[in-house]
PDB file of N, CA and C in Angstrom:
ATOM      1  N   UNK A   1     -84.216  54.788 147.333  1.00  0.00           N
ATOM      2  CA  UNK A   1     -84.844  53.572 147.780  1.00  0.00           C
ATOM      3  C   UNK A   1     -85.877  53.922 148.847  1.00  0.00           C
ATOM      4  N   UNK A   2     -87.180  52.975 148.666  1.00  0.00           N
ATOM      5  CA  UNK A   2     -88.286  53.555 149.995  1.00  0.00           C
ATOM      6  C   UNK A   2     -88.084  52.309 150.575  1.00  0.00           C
ATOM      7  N   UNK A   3     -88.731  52.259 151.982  1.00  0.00           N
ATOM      8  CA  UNK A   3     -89.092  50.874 152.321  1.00  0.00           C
ATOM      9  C   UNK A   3     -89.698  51.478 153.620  1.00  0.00           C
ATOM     10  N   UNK A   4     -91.103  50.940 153.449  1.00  0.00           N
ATOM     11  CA  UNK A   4     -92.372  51.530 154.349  1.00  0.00           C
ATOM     12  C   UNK A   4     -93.268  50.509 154.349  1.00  0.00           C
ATOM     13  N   UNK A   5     -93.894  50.233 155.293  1.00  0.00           N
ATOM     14  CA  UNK A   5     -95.002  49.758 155.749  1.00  0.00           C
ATOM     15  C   UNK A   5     -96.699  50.201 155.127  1.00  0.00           C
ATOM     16  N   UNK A   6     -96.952  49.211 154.261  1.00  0.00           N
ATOM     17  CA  UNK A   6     -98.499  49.610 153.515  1.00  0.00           C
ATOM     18  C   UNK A   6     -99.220  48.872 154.309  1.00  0.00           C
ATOM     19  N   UNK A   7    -100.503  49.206 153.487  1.00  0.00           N
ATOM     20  CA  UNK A   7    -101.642  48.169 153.727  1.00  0.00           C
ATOM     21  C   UNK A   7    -101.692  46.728 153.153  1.00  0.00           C
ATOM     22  N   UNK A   8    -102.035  45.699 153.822  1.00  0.00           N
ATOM     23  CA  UNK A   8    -101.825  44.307 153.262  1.00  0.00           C
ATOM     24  C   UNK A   8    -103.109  44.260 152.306  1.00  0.00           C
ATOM     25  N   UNK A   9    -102.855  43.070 151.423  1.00  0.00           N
ATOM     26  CA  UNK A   9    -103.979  42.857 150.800  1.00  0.00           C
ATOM     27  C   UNK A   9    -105.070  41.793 151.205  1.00  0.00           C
ATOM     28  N   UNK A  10    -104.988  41.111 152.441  1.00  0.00           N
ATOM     29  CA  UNK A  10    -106.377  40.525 153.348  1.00  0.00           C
ATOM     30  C   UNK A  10    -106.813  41.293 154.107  1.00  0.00           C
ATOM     31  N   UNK A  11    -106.776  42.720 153.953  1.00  0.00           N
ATOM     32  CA  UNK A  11    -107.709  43.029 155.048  1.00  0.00           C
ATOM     33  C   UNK A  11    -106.818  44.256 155.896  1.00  0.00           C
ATOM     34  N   UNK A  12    -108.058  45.073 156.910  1.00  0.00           N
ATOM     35  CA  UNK A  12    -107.105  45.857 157.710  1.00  0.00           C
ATOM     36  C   UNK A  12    -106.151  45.274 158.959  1.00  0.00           C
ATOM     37  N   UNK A  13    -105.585  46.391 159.312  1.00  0.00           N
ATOM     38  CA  UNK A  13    -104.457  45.868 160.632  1.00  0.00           C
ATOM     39  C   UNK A  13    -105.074  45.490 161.253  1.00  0.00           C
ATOM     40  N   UNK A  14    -104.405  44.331 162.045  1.00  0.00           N
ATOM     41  CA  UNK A  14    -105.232  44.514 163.852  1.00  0.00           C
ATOM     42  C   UNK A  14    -104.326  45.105 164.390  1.00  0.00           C
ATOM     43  N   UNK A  15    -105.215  45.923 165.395  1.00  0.00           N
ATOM     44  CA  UNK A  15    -104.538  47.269 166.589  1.00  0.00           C
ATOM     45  C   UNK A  15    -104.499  46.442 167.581  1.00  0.00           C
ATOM     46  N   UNK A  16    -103.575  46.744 168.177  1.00  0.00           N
ATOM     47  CA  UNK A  16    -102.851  47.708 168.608  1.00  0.00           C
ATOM     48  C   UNK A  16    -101.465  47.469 167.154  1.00  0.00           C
ATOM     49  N   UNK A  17    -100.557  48.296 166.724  1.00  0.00           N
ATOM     50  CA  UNK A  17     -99.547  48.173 165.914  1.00  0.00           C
ATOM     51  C   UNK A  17     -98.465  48.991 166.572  1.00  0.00           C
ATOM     52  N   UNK A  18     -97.405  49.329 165.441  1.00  0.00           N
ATOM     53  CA  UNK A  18     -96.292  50.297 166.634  1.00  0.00           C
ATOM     54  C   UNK A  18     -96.374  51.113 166.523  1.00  0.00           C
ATOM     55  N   UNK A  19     -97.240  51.407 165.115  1.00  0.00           N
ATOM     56  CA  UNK A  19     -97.288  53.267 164.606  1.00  0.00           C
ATOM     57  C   UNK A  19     -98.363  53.965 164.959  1.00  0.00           C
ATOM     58  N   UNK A  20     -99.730  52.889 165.806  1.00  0.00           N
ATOM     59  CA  UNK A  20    -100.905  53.205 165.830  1.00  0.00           C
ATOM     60  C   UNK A  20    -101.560  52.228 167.079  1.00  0.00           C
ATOM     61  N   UNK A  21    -102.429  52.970 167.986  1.00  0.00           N
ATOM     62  CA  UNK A  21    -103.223  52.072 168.556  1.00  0.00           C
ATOM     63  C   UNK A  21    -104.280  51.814 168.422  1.00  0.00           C
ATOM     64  N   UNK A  22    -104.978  52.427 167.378  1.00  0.00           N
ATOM     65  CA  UNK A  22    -106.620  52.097 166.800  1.00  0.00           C
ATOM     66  C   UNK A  22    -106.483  52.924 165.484  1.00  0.00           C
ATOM     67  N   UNK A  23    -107.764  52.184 164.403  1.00  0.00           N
ATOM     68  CA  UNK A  23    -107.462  52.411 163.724  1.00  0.00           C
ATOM     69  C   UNK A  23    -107.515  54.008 162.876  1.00  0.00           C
ATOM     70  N   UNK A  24    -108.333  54.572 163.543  1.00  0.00           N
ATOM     71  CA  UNK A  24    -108.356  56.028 163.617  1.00  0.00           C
ATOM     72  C   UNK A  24    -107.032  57.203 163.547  1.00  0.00           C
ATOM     73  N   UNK A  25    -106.009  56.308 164.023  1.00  0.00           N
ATOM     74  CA  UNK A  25    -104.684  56.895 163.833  1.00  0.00           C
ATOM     75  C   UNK A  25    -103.938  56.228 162.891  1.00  0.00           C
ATOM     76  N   UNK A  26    -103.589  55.326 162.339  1.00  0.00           N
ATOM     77  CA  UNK A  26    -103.848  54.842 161.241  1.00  0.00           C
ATOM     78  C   UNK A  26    -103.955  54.973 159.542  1.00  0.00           C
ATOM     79  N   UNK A  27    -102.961  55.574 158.916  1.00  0.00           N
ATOM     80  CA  UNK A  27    -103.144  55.796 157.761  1.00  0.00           C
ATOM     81  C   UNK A  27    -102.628  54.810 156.076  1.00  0.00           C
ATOM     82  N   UNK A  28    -102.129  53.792 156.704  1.00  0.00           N
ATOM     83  CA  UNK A  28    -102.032  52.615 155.569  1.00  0.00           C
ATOM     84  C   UNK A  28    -102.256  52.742 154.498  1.00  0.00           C
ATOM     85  N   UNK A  29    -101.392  52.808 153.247  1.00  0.00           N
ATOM     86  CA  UNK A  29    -102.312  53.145 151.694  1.00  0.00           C
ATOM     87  C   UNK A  29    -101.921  51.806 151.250  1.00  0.00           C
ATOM     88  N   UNK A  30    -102.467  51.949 150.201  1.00  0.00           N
ATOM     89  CA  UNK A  30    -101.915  50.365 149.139  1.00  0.00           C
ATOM     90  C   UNK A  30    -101.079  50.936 148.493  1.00  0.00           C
ATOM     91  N   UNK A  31    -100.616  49.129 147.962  1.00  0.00           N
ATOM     92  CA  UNK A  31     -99.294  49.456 146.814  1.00  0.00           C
ATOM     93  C   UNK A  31     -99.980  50.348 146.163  1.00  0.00           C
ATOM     94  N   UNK A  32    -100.780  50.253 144.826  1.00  0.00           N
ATOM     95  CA  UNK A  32    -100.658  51.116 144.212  1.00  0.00           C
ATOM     96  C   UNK A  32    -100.877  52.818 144.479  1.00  0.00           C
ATOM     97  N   UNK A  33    -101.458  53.077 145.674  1.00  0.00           N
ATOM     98  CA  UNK A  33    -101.702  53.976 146.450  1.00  0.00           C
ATOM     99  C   UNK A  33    -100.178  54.984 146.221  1.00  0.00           C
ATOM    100  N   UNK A  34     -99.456  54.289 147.107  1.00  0.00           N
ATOM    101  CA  UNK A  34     -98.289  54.625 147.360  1.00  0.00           C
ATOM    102  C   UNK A  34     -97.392  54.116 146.107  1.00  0.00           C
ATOM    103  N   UNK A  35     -97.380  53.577 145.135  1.00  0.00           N
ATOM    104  CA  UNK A  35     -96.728  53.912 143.657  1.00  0.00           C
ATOM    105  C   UNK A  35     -96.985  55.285 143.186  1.00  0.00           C
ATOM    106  N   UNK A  36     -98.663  55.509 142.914  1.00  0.00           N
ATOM    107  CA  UNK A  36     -98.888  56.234 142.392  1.00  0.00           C
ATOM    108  C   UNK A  36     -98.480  57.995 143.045  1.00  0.00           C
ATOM    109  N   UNK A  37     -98.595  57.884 144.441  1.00  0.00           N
ATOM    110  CA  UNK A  37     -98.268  58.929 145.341  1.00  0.00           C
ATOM    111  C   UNK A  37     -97.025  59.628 145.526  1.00  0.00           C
ATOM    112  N   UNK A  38     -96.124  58.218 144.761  1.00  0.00           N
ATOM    113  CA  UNK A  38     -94.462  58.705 144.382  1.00  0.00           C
ATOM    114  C   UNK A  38     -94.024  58.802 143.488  1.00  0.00           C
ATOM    115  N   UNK A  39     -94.686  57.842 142.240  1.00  0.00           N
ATOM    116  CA  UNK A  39     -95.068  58.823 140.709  1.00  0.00           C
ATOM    117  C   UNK A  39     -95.270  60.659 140.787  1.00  0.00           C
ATOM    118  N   UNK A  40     -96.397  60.668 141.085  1.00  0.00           N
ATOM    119  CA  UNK A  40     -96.947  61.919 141.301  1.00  0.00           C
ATOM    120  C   UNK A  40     -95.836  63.301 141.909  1.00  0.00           C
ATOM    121  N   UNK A  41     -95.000  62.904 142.795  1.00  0.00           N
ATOM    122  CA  UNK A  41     -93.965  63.749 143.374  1.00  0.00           C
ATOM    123  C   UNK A  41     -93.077  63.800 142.222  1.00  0.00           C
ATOM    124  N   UNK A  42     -92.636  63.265 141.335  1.00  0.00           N
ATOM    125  CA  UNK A  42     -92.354  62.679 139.790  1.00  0.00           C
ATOM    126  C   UNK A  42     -90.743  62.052 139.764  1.00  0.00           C
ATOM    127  N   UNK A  43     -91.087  60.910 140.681  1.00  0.00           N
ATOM    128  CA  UNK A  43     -90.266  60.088 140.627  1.00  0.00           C
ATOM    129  C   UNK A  43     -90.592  59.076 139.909  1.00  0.00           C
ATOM    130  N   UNK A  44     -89.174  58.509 139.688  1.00  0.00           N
ATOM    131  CA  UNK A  44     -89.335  57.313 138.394  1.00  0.00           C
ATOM    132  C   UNK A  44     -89.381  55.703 139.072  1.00  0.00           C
ATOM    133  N   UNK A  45     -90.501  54.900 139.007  1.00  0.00           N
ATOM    134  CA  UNK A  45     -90.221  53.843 139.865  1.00  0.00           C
ATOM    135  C   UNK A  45     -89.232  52.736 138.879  1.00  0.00           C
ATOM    136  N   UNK A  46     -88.031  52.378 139.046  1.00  0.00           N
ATOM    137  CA  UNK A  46     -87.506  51.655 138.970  1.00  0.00           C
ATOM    138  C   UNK A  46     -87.554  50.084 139.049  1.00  0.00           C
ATOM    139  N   UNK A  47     -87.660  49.550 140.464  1.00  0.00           N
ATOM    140  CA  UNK A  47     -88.211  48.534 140.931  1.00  0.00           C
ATOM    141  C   UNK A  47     -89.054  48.329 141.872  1.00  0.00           C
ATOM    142  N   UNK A  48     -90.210  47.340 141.718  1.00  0.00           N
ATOM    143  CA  UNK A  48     -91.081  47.742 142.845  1.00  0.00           C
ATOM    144  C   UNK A  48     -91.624  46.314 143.440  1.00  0.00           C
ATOM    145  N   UNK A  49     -90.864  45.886 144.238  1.00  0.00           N
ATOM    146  CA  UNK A  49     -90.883  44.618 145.063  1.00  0.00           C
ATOM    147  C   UNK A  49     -91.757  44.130 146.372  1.00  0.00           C
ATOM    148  N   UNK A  50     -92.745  43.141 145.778  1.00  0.00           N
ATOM    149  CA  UNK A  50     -93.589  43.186 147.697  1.00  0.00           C
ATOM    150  C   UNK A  50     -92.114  42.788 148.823  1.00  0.00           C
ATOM    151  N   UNK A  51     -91.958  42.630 149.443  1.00  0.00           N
ATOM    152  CA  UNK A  51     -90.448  42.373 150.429  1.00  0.00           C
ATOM    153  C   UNK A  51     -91.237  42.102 151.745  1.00  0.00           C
ATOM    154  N   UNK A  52     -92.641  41.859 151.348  1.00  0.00           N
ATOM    155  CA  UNK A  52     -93.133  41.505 153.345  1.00  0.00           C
ATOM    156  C   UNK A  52     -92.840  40.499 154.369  1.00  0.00           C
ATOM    157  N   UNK A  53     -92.562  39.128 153.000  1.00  0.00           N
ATOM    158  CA  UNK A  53     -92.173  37.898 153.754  1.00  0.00           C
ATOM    159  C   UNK A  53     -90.403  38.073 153.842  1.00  0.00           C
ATOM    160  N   UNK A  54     -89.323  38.807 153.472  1.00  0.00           N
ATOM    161  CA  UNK A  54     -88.299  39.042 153.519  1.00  0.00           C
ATOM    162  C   UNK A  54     -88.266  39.904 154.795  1.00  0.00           C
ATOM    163  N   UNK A  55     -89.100  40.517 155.333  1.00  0.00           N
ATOM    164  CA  UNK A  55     -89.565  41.468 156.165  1.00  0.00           C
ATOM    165  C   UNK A  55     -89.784  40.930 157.816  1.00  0.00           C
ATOM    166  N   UNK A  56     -90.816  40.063 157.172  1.00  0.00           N
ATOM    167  CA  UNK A  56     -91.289  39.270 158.340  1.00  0.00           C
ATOM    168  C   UNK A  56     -89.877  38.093 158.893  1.00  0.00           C
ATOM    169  N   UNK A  57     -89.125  37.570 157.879  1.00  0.00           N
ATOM    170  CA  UNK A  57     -88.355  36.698 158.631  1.00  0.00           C
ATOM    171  C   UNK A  57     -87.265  37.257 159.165  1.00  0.00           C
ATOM    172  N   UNK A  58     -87.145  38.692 158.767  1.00  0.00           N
ATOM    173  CA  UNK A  58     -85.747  39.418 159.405  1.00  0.00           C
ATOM    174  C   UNK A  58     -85.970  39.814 161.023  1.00  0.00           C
ATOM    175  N   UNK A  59     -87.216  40.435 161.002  1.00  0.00           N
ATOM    176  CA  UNK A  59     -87.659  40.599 161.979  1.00  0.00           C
ATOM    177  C   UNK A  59     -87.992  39.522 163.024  1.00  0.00           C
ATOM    178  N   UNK A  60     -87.933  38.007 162.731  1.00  0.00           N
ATOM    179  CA  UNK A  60     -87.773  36.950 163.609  1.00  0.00           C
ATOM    180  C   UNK A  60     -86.718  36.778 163.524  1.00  0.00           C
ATOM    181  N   UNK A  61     -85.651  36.796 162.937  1.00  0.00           N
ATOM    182  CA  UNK A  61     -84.232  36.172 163.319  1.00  0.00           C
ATOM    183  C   UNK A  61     -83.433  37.620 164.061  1.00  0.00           C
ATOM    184  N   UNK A  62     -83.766  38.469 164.482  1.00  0.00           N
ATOM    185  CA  UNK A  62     -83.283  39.641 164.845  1.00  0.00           C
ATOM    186  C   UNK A  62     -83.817  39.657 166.550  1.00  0.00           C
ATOM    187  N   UNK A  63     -85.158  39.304 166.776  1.00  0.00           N
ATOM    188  CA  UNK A  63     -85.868  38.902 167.935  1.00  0.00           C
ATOM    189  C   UNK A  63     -85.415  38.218 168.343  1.00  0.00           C
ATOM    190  N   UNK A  64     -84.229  36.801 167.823  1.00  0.00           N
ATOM    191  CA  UNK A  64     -83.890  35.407 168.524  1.00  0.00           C
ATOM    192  C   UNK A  64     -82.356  35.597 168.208  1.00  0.00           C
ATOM    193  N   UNK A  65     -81.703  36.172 167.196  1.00  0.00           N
ATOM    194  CA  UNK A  65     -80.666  36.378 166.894  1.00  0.00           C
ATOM    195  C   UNK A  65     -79.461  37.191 167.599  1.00  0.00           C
ATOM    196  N   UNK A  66     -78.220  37.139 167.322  1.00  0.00           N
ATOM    197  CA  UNK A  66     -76.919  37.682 168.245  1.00  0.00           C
ATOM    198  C   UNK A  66     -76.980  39.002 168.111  1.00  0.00           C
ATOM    199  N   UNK A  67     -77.552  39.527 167.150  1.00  0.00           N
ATOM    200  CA  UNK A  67     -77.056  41.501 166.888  1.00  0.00           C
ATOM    201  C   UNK A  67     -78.499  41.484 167.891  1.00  0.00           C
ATOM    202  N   UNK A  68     -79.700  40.774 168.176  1.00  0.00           N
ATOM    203  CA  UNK A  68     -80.958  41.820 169.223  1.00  0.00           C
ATOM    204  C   UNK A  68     -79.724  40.918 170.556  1.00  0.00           C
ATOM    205  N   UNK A  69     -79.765  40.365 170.963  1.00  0.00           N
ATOM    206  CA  UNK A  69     -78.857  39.828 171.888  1.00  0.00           C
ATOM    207  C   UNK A  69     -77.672  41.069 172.453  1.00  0.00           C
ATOM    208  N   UNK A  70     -77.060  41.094 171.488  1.00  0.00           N
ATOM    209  CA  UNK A  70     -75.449  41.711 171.815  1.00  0.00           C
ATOM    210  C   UNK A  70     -76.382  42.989 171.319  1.00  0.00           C
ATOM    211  N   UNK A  71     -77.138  43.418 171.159  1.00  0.00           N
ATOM    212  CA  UNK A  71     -77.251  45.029 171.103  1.00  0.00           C
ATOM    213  C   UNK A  71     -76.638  45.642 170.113  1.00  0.00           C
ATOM    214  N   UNK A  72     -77.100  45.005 168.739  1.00  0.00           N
ATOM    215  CA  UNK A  72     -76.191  45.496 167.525  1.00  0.00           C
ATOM    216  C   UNK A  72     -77.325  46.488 166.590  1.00  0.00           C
ATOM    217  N   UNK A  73     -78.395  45.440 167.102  1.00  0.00           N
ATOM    218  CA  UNK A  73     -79.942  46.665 166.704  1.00  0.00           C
ATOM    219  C   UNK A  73     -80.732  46.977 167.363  1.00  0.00           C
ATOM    220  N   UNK A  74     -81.928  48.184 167.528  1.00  0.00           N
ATOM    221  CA  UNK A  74     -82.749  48.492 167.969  1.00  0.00           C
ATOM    222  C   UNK A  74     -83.557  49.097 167.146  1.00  0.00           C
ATOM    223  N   UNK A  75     -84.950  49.343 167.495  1.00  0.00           N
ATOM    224  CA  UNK A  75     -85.855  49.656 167.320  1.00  0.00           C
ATOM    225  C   UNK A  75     -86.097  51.189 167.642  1.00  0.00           C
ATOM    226  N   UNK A  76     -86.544  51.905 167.131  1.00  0.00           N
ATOM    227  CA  UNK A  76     -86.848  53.632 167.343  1.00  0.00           C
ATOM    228  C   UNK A  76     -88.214  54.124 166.939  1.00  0.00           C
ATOM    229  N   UNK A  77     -88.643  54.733 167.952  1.00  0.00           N
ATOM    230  CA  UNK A  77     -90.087  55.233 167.383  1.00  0.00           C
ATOM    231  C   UNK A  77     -90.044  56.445 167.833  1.00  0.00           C
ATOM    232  N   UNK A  78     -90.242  57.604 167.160  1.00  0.00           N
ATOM    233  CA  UNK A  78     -90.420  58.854 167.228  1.00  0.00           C
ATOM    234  C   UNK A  78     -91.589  59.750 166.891  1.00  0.00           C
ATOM    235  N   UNK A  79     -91.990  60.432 167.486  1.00  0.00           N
ATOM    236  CA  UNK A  79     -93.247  61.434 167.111  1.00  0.00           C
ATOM    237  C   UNK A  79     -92.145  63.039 167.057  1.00  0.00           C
ATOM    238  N   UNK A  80     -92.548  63.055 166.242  1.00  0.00           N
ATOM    239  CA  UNK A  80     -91.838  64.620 165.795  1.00  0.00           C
ATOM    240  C   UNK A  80     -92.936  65.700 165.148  1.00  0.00           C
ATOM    241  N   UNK A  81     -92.689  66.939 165.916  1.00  0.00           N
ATOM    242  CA  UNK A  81     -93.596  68.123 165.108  1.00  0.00           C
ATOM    243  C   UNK A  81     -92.704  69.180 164.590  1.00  0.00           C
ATOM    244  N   UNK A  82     -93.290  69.771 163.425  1.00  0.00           N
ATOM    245  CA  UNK A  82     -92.354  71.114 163.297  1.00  0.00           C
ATOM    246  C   UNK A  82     -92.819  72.584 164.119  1.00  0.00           C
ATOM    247  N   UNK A  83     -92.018  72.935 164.596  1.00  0.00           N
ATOM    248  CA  UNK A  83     -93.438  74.473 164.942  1.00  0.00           C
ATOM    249  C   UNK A  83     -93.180  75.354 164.148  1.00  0.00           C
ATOM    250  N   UNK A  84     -94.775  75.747 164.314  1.00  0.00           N
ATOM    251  CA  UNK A  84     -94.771  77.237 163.040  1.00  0.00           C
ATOM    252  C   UNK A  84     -94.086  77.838 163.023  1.00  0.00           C
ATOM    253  N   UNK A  85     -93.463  78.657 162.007  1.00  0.00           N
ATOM    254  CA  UNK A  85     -92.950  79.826 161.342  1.00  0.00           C
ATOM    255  C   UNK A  85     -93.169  80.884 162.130  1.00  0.00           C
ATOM    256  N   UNK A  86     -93.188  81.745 163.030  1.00  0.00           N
ATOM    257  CA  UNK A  86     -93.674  82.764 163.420  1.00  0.00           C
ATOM    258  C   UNK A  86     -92.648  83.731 162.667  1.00  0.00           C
ATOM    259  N   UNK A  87     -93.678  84.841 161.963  1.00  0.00           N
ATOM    260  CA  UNK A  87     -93.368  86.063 161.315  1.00  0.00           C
ATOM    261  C   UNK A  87     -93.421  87.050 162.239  1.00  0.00           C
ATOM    262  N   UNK A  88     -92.125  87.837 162.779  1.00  0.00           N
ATOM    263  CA  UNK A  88     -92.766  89.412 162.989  1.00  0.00           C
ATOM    264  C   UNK A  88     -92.648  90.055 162.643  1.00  0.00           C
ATOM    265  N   UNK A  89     -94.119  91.165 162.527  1.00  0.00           N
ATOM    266  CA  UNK A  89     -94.016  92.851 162.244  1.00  0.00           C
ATOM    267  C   UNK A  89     -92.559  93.577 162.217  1.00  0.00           C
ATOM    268  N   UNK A  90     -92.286  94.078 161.483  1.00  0.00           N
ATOM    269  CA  UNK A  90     -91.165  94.723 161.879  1.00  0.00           C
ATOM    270  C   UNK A  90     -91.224  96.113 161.320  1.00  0.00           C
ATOM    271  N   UNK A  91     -91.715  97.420 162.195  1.00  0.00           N
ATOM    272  CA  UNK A  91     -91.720  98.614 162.506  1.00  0.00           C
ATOM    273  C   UNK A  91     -93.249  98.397 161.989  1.00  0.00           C
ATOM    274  N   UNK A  92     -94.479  97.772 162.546  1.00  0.00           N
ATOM    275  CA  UNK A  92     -95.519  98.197 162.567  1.00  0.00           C
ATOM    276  C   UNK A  92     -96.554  98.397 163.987  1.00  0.00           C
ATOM    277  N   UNK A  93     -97.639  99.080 163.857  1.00  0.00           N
ATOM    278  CA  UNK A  93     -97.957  99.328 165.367  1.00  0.00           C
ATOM    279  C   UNK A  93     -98.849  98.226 165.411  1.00  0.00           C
TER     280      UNK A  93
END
């Protein structure tokens, strides 16, 4: 199962967002963008549902609701890097 954040179909974001503060950082694809991008890895799409307005009202009843209240959910944003591989020589000068 995916469930990710695309590009809408009126138009670009307005910035500031949570993943981005202009749009330069910013990489949004479209549905079919991102169908085709997980085709391609050669997965089989099964079902493929817009879920934005299911999206949008969870995210208001969670803002006003007992689990954001009582601390049953939160929010996480992470920047993560891998670091290189470093190879060494081994018995060269």
């Amino acid at each position: 199962m995916a469930y990710d954040v695309i590009a809408g179909k009126s138009g670009p974001a307005h910035f500031a967002v949570p993943w981005s503060r202009a749009p330069e950082t910013s990489f949004l694809v479209t549905f079919d963008a991102m169908k085709s991008a997980l085709e391609q890895t050669g997965l089989k799409v099964v079902a493929w549902d817009d879920r934005t307005q299911a999206a949008v009202d969870w995210f208001a009843e969670q803002a006003e609701g007992p689990r954001r209240r009582e601390g049953r959910v939160a929010i996480l944003q992470a920047v993560l890097d891998r670091p290189s591989l470093i190879i060494k020589s081994v018995g060269r000068a």
